[in-house]
C-alpha atoms as a PDB file:
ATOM      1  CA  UNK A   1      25.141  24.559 128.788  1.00  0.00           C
ATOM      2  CA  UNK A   2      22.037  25.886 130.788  1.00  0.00           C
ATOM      3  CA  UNK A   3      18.891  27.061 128.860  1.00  0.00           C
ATOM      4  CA  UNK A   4      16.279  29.852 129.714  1.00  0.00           C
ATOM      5  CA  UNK A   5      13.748  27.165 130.295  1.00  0.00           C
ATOM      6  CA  UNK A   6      14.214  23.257 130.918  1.00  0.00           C
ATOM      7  CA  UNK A   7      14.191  20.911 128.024  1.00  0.00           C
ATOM      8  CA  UNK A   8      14.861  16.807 128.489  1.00  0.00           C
ATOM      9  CA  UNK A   9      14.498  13.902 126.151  1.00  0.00           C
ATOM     10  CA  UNK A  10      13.534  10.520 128.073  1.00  0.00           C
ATOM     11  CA  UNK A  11      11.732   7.376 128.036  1.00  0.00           C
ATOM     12  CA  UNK A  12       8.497   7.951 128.857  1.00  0.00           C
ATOM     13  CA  UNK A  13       7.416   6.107 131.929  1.00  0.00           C
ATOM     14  CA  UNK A  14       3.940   7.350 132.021  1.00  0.00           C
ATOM     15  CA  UNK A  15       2.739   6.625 128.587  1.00  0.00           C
ATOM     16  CA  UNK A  16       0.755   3.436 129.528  1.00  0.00           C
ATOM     17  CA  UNK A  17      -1.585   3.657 125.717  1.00  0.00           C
ATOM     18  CA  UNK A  18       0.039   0.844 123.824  1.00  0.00           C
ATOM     19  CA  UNK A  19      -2.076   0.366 120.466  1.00  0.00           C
ATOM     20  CA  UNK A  20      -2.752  -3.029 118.725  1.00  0.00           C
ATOM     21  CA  UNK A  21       0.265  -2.632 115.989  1.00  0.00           C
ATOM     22  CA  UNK A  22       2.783  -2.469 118.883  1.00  0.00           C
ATOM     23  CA  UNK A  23       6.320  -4.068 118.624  1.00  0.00           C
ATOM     24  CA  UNK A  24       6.892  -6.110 121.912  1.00  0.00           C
ATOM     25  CA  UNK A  25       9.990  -4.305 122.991  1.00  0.00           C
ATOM     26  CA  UNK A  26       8.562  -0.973 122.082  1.00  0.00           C
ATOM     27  CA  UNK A  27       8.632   2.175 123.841  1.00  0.00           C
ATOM     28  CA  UNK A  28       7.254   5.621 123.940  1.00  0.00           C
ATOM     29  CA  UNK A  29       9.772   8.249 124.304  1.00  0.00           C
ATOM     30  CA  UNK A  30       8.853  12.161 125.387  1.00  0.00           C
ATOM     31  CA  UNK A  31      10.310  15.413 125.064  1.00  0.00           C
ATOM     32  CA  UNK A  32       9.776  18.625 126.793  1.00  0.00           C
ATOM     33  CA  UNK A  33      10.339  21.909 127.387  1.00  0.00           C
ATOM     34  CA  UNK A  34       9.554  24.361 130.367  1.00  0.00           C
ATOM     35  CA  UNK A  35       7.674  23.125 133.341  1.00  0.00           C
ATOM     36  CA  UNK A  36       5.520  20.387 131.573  1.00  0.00           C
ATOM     37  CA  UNK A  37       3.570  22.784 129.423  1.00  0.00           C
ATOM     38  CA  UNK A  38       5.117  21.691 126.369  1.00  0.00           C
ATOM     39  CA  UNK A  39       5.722  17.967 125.000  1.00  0.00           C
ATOM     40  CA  UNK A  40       5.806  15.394 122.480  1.00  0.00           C
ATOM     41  CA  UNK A  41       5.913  11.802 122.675  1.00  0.00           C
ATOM     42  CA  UNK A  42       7.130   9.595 119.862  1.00  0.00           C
ATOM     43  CA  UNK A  43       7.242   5.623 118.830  1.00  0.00           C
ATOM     44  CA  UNK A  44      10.606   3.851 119.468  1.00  0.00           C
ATOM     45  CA  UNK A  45      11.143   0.553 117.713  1.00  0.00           C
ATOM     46  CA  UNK A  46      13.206  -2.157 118.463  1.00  0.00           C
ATOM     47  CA  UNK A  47      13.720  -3.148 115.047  1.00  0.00           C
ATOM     48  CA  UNK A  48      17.293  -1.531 114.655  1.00  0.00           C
ATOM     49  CA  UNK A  49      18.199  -0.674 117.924  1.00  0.00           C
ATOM     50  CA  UNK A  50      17.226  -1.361 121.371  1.00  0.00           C
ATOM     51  CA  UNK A  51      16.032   1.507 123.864  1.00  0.00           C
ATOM     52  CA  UNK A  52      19.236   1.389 126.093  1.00  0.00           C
ATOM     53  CA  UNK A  53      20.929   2.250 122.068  1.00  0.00           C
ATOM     54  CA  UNK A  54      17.958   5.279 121.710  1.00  0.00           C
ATOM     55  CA  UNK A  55      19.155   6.707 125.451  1.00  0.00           C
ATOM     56  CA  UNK A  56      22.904   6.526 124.981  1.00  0.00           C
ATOM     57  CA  UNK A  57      22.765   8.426 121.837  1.00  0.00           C
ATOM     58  CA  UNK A  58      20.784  11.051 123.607  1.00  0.00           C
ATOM     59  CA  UNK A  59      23.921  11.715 125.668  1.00  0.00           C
ATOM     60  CA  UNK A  60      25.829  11.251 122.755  1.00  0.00           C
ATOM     61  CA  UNK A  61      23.733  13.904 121.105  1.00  0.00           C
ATOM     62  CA  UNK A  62      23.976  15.867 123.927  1.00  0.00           C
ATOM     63  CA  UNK A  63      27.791  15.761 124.231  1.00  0.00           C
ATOM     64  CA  UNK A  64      28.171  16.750 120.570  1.00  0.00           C
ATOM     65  CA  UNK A  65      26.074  19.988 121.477  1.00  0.00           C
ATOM     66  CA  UNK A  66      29.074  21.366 123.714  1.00  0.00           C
ATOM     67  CA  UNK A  67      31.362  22.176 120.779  1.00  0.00           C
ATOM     68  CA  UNK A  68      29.198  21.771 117.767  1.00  0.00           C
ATOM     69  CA  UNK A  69      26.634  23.676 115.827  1.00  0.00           C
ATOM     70  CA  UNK A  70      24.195  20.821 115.451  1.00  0.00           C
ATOM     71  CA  UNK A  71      22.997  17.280 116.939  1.00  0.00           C
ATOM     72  CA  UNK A  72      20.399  14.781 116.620  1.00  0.00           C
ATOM     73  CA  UNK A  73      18.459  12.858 118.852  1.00  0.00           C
ATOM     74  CA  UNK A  74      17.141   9.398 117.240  1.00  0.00           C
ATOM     75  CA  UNK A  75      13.647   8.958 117.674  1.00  0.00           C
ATOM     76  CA  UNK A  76      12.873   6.102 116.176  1.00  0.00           C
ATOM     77  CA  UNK A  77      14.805   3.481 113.272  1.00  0.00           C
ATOM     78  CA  UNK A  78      13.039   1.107 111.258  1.00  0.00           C
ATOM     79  CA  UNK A  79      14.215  -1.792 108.894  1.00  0.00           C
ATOM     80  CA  UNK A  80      12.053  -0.393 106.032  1.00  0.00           C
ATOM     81  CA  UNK A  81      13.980   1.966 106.161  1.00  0.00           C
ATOM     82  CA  UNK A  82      12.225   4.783 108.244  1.00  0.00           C
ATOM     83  CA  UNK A  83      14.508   7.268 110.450  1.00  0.00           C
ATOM     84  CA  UNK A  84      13.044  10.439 112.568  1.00  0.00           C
ATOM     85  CA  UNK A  85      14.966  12.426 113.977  1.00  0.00           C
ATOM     86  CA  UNK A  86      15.075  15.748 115.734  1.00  0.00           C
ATOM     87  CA  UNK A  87      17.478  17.655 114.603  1.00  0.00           C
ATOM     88  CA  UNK A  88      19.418  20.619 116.669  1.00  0.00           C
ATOM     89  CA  UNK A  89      20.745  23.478 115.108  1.00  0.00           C
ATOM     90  CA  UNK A  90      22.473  25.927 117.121  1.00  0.00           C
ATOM     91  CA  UNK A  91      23.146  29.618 115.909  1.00  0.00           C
ATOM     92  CA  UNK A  92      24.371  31.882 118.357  1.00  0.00           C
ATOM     93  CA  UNK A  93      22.787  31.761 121.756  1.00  0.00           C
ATOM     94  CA  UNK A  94      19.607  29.565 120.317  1.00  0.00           C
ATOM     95  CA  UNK A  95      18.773  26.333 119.857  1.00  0.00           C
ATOM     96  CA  UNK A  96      16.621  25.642 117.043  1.00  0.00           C
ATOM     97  CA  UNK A  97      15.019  21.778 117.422  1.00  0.00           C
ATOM     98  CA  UNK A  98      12.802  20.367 114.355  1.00  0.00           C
ATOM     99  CA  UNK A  99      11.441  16.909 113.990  1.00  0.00           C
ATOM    100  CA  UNK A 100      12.001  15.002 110.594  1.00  0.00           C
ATOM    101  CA  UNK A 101      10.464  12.033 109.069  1.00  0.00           C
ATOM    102  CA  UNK A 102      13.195  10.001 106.689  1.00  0.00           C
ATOM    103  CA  UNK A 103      11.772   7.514 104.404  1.00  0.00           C
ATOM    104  CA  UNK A 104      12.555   5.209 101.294  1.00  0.00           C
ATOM    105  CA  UNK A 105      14.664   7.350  98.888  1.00  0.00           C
ATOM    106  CA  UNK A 106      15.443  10.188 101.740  1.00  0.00           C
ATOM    107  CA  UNK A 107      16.275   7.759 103.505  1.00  0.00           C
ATOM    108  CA  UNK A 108      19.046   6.069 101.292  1.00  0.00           C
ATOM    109  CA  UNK A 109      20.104   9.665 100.083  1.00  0.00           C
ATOM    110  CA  UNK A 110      21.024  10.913 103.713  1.00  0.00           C
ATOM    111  CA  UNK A 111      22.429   7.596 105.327  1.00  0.00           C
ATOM    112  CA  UNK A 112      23.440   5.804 102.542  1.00  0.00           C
ATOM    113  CA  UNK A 113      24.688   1.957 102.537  1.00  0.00           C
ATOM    114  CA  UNK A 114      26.530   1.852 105.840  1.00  0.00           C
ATOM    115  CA  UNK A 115      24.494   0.773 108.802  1.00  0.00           C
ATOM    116  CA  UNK A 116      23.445   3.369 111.122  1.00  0.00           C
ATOM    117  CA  UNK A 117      24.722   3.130 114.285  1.00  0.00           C
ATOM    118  CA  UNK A 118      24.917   5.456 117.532  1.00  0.00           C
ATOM    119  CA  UNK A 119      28.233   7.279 116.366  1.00  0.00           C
ATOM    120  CA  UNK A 120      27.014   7.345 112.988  1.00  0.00           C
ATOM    121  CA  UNK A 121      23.694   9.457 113.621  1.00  0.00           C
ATOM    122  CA  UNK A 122      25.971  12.652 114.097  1.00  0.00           C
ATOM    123  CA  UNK A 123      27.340  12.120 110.917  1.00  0.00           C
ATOM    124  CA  UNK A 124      23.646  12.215 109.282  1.00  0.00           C
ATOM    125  CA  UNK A 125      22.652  15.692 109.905  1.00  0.00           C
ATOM    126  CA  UNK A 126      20.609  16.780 107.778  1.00  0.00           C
ATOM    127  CA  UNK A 127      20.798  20.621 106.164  1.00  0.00           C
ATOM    128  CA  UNK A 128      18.238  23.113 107.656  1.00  0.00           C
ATOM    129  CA  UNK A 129      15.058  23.204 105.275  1.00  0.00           C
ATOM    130  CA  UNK A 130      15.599  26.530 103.109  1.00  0.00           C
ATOM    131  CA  UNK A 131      14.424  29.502 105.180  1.00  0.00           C
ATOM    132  CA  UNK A 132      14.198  27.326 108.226  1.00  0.00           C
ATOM    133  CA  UNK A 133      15.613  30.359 110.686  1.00  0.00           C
ATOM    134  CA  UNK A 134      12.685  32.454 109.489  1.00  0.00           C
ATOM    135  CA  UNK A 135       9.842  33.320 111.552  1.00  0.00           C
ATOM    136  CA  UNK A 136       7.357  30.824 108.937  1.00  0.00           C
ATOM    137  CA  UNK A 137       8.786  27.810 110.894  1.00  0.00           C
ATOM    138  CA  UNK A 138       8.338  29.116 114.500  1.00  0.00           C
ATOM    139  CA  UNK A 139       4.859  26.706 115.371  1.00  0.00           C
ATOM    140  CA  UNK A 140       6.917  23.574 113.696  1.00  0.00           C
ATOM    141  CA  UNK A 141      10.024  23.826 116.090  1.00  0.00           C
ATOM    142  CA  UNK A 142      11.323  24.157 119.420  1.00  0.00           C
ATOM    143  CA  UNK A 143      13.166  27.406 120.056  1.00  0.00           C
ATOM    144  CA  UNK A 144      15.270  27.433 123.298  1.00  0.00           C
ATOM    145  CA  UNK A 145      17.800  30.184 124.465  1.00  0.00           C
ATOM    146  CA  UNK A 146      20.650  29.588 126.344  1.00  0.00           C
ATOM    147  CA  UNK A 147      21.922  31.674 128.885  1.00  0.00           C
ATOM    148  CA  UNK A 148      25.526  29.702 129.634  1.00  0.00           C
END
């Protein structure tokens, strides 16, 4: 699959800022999209899993892509519980991409009791917000076309 403009999710190597609440074993992952122009970093803990677990189900997200209509990339996983994710929704020849904060009772409701692991974060995708393909939610997501 090849998109109009590049997009990558990584560990960000040149995200140096580490503040004073810091896990030791942290990281900062980053995505983007186009030539630089457009990113977002985000918090990884090692409370659940540990970053090599955050890459692999990356590809695993990835994979899924190729003959699904959604993914997920795990951003970050906390004992508390706290779970973002971005979450891919594919319609046609777009890729719709929306971050999503899961906490407490949301939480519980979308993962339930068994543990969350790499192959289980495809299985916890959540439903698109109502009226999330309309044009109201274009500055809160990532829109990328693909072309093959």
């Amino acid at each position: 699959m090849k998109f109009e403009k590049p997009f990558t999710i990584e560990i960000d190597p040149t995200y140096t800022q580490r503040f004073e609440n810091d896990e030791p074993g942290c990281a900062y992952g980053k995505i983007t999209m186009g030539y630089g122009e457009d990113w977002e970093s985000f918090y990884m803990s090692p409370q659940v899993w540990n970053i090599e677990d955050y890459v692999k189900q990356w590809k695993l997200a990835w994979k899924h892509l190729e003959n699904h209509d959604t993914s997920v990339f795990v951003a970050n996983i906390q004992l508390n519980p706290l779970l973002e994710l971005y979450v891919i929704y594919k319609i046609n020849n777009t890729i719709y991409i929306n971050n999503f904060l899961f906490t407490g009772t949301q939480y519980k409701k979308l993962v339930g009791k068994t543990p969350f692991t790499i192959q289980r974060s495809l299985e916890c995708i959540p439903k698109p917000p109502k009226d999330f393909f309309s044009k109201n939610y274009d500055a809160d997501r990532w829109i990328i076309k693909i072309i093959s």
